[in-house]
N, C-alpha and C. Protein backbone atom coordinates (compact mmCIF):
# COMPACT_ATOMS: atom_id res chain seq x y z
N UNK A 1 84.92 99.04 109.18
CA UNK A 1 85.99 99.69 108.44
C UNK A 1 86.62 98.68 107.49
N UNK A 2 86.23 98.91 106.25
CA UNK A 2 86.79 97.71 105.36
C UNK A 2 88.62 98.35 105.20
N UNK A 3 89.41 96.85 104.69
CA UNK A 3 90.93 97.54 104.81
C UNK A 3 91.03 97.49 103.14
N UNK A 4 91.70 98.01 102.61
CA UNK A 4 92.19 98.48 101.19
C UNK A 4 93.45 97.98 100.92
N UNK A 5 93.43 96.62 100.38
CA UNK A 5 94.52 95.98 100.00
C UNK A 5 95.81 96.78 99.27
N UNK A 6 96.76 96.81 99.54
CA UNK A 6 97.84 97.14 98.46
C UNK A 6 99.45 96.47 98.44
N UNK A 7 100.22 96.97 97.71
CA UNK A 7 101.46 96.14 97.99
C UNK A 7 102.20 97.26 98.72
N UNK A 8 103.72 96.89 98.94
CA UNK A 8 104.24 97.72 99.76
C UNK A 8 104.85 98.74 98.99
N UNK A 9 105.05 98.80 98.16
CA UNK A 9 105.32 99.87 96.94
C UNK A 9 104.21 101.07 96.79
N UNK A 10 103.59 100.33 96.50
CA UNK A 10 101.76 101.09 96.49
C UNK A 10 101.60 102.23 98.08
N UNK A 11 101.69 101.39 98.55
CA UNK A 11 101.82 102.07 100.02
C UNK A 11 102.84 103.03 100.53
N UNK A 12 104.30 103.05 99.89
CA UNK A 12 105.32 104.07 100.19
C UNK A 12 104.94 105.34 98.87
N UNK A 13 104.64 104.71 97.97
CA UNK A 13 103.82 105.81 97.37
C UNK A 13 102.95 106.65 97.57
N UNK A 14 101.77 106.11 98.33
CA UNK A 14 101.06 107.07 98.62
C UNK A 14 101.36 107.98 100.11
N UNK A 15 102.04 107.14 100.99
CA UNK A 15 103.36 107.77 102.26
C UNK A 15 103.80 109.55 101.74
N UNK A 16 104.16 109.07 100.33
CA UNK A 16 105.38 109.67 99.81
C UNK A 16 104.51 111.09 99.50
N UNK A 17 103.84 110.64 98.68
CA UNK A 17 102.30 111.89 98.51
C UNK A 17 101.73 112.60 99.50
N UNK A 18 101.26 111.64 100.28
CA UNK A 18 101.28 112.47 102.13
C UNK A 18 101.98 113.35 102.26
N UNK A 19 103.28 112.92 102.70
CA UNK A 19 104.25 113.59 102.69
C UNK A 19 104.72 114.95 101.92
N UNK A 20 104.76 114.75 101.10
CA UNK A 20 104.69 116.06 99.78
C UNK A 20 103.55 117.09 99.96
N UNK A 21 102.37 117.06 100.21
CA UNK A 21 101.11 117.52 99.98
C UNK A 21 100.99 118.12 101.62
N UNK A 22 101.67 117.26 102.53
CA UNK A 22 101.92 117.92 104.33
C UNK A 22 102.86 118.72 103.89
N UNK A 23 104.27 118.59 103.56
CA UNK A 23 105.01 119.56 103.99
C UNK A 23 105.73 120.33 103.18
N UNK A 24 105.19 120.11 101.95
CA UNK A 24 105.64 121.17 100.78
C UNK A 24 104.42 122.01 99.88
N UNK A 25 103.30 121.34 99.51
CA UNK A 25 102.13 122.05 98.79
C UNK A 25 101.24 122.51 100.13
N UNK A 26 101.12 122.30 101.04
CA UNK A 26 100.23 123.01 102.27
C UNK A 26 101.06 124.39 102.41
N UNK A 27 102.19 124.80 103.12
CA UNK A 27 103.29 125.78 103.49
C UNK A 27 102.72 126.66 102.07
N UNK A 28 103.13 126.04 100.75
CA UNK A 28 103.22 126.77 99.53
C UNK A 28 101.73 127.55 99.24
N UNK A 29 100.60 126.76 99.47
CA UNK A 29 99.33 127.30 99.15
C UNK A 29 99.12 128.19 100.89
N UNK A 30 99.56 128.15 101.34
CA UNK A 30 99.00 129.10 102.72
C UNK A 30 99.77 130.01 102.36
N UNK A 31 101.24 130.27 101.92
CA UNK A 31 102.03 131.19 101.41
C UNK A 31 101.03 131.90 100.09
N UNK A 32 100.70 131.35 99.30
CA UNK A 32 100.13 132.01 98.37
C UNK A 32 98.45 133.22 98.98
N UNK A 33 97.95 131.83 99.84
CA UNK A 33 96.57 132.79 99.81
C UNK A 33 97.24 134.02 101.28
N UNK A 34 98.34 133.75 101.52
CA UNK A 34 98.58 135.18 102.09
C UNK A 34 99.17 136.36 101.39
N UNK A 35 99.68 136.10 100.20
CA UNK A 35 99.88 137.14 99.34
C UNK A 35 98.83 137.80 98.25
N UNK A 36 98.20 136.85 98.17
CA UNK A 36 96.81 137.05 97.66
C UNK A 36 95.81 138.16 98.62
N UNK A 37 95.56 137.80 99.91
CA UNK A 37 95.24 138.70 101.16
C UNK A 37 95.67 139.91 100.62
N UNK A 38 97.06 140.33 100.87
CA UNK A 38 97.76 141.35 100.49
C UNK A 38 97.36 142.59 99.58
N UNK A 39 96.58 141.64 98.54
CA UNK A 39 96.29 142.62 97.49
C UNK A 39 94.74 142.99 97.88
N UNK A 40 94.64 143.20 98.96
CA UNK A 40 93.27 144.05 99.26
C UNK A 40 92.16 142.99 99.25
N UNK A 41 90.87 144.22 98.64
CA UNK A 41 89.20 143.24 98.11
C UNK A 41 89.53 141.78 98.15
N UNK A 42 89.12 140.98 99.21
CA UNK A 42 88.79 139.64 98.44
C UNK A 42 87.87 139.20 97.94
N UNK A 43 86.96 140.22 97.92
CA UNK A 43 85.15 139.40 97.19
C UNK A 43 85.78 139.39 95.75
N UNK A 44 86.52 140.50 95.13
CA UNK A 44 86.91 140.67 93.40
C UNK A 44 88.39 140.01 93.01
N UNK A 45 89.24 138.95 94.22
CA UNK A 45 90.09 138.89 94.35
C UNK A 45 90.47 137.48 93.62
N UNK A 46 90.75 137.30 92.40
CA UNK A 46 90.60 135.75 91.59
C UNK A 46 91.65 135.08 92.37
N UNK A 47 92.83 135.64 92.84
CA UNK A 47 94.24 134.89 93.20
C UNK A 47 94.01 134.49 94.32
N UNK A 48 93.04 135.00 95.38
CA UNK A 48 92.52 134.53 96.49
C UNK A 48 91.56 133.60 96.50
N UNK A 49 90.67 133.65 95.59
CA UNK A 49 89.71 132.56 95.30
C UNK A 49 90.34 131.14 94.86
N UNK A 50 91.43 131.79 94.21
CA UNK A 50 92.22 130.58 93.11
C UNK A 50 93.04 129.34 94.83
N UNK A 51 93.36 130.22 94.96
CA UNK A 51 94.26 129.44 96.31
C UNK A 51 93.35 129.07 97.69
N UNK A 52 92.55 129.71 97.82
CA UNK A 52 91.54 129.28 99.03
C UNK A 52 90.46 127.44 98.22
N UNK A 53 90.44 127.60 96.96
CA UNK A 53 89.64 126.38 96.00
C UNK A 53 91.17 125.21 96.10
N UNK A 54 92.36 126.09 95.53
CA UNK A 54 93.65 124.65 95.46
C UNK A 54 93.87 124.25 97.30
N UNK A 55 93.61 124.87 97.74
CA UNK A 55 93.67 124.91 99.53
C UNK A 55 92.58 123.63 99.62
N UNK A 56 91.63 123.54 99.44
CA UNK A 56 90.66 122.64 99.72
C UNK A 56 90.79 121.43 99.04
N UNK A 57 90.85 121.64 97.61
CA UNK A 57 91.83 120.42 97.04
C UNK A 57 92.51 119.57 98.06
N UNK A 58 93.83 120.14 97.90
CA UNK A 58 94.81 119.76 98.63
C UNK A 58 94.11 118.97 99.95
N UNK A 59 93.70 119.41 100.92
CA UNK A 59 93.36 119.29 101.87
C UNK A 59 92.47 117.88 101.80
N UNK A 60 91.12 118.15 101.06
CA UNK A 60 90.76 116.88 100.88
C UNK A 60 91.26 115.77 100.18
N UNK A 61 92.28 116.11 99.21
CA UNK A 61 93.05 114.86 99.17
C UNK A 61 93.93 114.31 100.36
N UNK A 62 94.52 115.15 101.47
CA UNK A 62 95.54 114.70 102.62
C UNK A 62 94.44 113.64 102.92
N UNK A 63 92.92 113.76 103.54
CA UNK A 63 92.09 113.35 104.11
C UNK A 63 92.46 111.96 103.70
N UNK A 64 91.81 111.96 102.29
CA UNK A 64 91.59 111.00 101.51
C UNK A 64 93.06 109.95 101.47
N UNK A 65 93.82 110.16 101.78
CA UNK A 65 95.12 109.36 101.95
C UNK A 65 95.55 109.27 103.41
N UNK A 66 95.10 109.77 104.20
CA UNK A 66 94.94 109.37 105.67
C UNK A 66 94.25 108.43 105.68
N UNK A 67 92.88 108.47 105.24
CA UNK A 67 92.16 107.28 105.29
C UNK A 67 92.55 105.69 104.81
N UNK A 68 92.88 106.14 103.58
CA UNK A 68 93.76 104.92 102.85
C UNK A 68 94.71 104.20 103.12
N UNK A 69 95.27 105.02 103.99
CA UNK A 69 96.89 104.42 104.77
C UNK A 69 96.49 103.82 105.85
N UNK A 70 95.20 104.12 106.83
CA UNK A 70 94.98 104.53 108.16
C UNK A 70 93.98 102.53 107.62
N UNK A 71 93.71 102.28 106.75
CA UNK A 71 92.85 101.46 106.38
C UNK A 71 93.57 100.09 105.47
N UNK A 72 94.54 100.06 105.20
CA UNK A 72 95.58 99.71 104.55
C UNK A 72 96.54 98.64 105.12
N UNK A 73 95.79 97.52 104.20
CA UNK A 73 96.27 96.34 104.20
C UNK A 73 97.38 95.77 103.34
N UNK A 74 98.79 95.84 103.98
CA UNK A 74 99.65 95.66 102.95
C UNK A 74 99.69 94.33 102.27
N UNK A 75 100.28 93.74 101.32
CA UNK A 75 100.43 92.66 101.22
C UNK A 75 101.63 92.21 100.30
N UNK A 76 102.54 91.66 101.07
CA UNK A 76 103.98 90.95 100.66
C UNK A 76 104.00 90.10 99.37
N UNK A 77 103.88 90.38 98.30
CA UNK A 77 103.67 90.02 97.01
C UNK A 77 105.09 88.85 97.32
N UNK A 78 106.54 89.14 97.56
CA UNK A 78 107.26 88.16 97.91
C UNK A 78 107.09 87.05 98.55
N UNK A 79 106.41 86.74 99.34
CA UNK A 79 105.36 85.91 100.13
C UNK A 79 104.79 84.81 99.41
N UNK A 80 104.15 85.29 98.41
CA UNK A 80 103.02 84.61 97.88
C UNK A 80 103.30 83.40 96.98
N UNK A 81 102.64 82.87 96.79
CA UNK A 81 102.95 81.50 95.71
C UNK A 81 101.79 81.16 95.24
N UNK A 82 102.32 80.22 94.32
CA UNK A 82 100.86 79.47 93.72
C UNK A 82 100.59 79.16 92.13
N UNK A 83 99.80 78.56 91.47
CA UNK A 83 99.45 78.37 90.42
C UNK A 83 98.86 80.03 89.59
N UNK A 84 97.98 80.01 90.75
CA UNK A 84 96.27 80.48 90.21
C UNK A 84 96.16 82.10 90.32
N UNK A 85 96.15 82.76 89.88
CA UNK A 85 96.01 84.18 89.93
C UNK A 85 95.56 84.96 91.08
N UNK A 86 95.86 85.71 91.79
CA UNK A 86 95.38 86.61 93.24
C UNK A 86 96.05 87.69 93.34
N UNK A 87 95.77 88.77 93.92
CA UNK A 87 96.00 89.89 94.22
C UNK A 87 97.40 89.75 94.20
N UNK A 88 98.29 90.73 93.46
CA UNK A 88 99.83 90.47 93.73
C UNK A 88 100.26 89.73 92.40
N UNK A 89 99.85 89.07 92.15
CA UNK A 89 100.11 88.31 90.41
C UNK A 89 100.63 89.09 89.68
N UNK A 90 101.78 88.56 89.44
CA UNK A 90 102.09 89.25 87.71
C UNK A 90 101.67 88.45 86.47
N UNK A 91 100.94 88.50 85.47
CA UNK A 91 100.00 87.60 84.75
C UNK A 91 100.34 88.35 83.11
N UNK A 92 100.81 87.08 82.70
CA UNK A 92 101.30 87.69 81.10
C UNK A 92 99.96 86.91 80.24
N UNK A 93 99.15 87.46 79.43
CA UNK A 93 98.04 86.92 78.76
C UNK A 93 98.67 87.21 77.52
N UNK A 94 97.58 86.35 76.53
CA UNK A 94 97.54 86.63 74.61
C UNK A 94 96.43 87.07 74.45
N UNK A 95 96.42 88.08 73.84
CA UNK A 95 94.50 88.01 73.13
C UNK A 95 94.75 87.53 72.04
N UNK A 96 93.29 86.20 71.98
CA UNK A 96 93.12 85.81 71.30
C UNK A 96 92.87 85.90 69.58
N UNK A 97 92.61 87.18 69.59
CA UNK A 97 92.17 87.91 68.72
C UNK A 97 93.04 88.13 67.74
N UNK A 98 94.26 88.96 68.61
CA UNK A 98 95.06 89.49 67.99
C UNK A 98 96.59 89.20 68.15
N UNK A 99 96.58 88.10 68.51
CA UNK A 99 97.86 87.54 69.35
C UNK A 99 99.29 88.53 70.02
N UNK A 100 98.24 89.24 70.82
CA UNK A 100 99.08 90.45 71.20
C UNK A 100 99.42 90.10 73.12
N UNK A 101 100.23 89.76 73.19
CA UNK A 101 100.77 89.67 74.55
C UNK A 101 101.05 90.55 75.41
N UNK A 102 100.39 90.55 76.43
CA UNK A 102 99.98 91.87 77.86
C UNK A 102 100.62 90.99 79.02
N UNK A 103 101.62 92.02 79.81
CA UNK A 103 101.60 91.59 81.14
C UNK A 103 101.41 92.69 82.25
N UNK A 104 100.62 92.01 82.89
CA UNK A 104 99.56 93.11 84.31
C UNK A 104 100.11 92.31 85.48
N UNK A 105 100.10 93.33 86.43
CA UNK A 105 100.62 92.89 87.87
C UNK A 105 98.79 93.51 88.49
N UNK A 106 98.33 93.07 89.23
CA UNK A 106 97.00 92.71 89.91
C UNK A 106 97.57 93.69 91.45
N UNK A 107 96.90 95.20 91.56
CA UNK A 107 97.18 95.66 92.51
C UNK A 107 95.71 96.51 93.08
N UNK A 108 96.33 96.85 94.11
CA UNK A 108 94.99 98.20 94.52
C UNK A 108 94.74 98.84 94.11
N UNK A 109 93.39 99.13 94.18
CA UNK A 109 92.67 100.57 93.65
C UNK A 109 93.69 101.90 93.49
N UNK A 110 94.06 102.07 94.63
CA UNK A 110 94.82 103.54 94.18
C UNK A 110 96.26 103.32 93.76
N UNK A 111 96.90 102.21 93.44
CA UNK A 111 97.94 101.78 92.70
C UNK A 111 97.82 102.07 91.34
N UNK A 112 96.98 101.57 90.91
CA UNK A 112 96.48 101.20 89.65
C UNK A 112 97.17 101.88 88.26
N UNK A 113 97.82 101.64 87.57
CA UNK A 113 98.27 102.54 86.69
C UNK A 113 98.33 101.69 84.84
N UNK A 114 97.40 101.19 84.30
CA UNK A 114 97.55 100.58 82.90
C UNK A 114 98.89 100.61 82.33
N UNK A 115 99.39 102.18 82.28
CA UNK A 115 100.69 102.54 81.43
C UNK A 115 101.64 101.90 81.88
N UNK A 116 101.86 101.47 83.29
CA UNK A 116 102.80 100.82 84.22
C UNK A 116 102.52 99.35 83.82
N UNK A 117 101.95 98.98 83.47
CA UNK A 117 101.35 97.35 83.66
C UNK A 117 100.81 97.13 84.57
N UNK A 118 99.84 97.93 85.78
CA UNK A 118 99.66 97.46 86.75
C UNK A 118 97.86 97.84 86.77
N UNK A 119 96.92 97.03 86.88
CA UNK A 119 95.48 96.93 86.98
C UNK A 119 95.05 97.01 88.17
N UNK A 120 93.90 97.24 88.56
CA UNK A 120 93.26 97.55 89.87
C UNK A 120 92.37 95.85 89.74
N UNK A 121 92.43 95.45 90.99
CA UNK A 121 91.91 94.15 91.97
C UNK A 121 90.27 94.12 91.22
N UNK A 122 89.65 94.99 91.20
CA UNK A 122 88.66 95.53 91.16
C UNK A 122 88.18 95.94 89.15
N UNK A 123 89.03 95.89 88.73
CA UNK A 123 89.11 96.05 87.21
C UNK A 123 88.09 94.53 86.35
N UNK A 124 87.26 94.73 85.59
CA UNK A 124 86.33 93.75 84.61
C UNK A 124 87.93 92.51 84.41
N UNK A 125 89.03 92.98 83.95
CA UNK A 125 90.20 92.03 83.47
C UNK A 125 90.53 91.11 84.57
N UNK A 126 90.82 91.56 85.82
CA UNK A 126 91.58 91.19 87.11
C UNK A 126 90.49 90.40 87.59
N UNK A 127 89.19 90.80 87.61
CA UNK A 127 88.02 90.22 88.52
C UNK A 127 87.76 88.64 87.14
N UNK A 128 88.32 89.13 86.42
CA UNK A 128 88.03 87.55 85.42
C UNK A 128 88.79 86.54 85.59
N UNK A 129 90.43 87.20 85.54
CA UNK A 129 91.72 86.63 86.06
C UNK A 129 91.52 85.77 87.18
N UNK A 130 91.10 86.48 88.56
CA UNK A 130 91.03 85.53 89.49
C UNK A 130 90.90 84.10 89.80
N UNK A 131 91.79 83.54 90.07
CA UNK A 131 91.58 81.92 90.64
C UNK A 131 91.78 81.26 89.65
N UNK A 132 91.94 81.97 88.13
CA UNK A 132 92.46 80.72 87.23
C UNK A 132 94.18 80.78 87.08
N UNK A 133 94.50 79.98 86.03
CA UNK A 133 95.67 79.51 86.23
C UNK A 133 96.26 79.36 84.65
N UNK A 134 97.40 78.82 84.44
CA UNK A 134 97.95 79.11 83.59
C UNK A 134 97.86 78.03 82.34
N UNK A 135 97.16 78.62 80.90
CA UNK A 135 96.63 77.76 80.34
C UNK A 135 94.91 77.76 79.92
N UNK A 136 94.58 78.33 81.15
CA UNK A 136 93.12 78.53 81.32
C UNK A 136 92.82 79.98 80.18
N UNK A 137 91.48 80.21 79.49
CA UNK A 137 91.09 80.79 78.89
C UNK A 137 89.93 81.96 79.36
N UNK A 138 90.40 83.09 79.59
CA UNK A 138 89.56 84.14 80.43
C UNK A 138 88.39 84.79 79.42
N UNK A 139 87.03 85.12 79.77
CA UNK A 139 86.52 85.71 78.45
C UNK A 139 86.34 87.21 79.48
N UNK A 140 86.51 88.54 78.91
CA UNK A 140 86.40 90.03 79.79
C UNK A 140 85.36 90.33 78.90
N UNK A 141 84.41 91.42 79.43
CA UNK A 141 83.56 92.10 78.64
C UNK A 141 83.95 93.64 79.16
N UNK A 142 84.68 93.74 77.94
CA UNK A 142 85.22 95.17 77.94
C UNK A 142 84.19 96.34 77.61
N UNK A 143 84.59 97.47 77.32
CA UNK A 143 83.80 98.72 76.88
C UNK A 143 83.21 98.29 75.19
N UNK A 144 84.53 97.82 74.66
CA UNK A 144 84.45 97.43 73.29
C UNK A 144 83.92 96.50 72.81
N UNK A 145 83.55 95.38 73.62
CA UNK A 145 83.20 94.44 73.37
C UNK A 145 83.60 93.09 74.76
N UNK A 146 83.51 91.58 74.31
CA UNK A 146 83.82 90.99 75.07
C UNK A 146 85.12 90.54 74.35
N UNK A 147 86.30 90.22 74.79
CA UNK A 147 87.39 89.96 74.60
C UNK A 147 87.73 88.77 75.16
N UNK A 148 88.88 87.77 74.37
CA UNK A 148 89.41 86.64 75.18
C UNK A 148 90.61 86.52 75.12
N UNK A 149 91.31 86.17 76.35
CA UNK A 149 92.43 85.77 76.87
C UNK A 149 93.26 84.81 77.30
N UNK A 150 94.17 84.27 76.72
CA UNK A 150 94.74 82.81 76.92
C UNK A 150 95.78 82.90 78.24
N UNK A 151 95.98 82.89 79.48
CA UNK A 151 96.83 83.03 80.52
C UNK A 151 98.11 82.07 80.38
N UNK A 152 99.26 82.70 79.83
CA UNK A 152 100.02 82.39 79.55
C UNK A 152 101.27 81.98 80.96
N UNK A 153 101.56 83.14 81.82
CA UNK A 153 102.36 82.48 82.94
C UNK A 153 101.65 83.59 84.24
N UNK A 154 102.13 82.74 85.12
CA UNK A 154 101.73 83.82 86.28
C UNK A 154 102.45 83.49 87.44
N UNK A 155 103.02 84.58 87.52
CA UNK A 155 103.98 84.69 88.30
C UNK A 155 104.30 85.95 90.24
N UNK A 156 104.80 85.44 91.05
CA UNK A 156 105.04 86.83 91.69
C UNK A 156 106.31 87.16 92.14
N UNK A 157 106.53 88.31 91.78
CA UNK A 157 107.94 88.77 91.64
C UNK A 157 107.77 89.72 92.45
């Protein structure tokens, strides 16, 4: 059973989703496909089909975040120290290119959010990041091309 790193934020988040998806969208979609019932035929019945398909949804996502939680390795980003970039990093880069300054915080897979500033462990950027340090020059091979990065500070907050 491999564990699925995340921070503790990451982790009351997806708690929080649990939570929501147990005891407010389950009640709501069993409420629905019983009014759906209601209206007779279910072989010709779209509103019954519609809610018995969001029913399974739902459901296999609870799974899927049982597992995650149930597997879920937190990790105290407050804790941490160091020079060199690791899981938990907040990491302000330049591209070289374009002297455009990015800062990414280095989190779990199901954290992950770009718009937030926050990259997945597992991301071409983060897996380059690793173990260097500040000063050091990262090269990524993006979708677009290969890109380079000057690691400007790195920090954990």
């Amino acid at each position: 059973m491999e564990k699925v790193p995340m921070t503790a934020q990451g982790h009351q988040m997806l708690e929080a989703e649990l939570q929501r998806r147990q005891s407010h969208d389950r009640p709501a979609i069993i409420q629905a496909i019983a009014e759906a019932r209601s209206h007779g035929d279910l072989s010709e019945n779209a509103e019954y089909h519609a809610a018995k398909e969001q029913q399974s949804l739902n459901e296999g996502r609870i799974a899927e975040l049982e597992d995650q939680l149930s597997r879920a390795e937190i990790i105290d980003i407050s804790k941490l120290t160091g020079d060199s970039v690791k899981f938990g990093a907040t990491v302000t880069l330049v591209d070289e290119d374009t002297e455009e300054e990015k800062t990414y915080q280095i989190v779990g897979d199901q954290e992950a959010d770009v718009k937030l500033g926050k990259i997945s462990i597992s991301s071409p950027i983060a897996r380059a990041l690793i173990s260097k340090a500040e000063g050091d020059v990262v090269e990524v091979a993006a979708p677009g091309g290969a890109r380079s990065y000057e690691i400007l500070k790195v920090e954990f907050v």
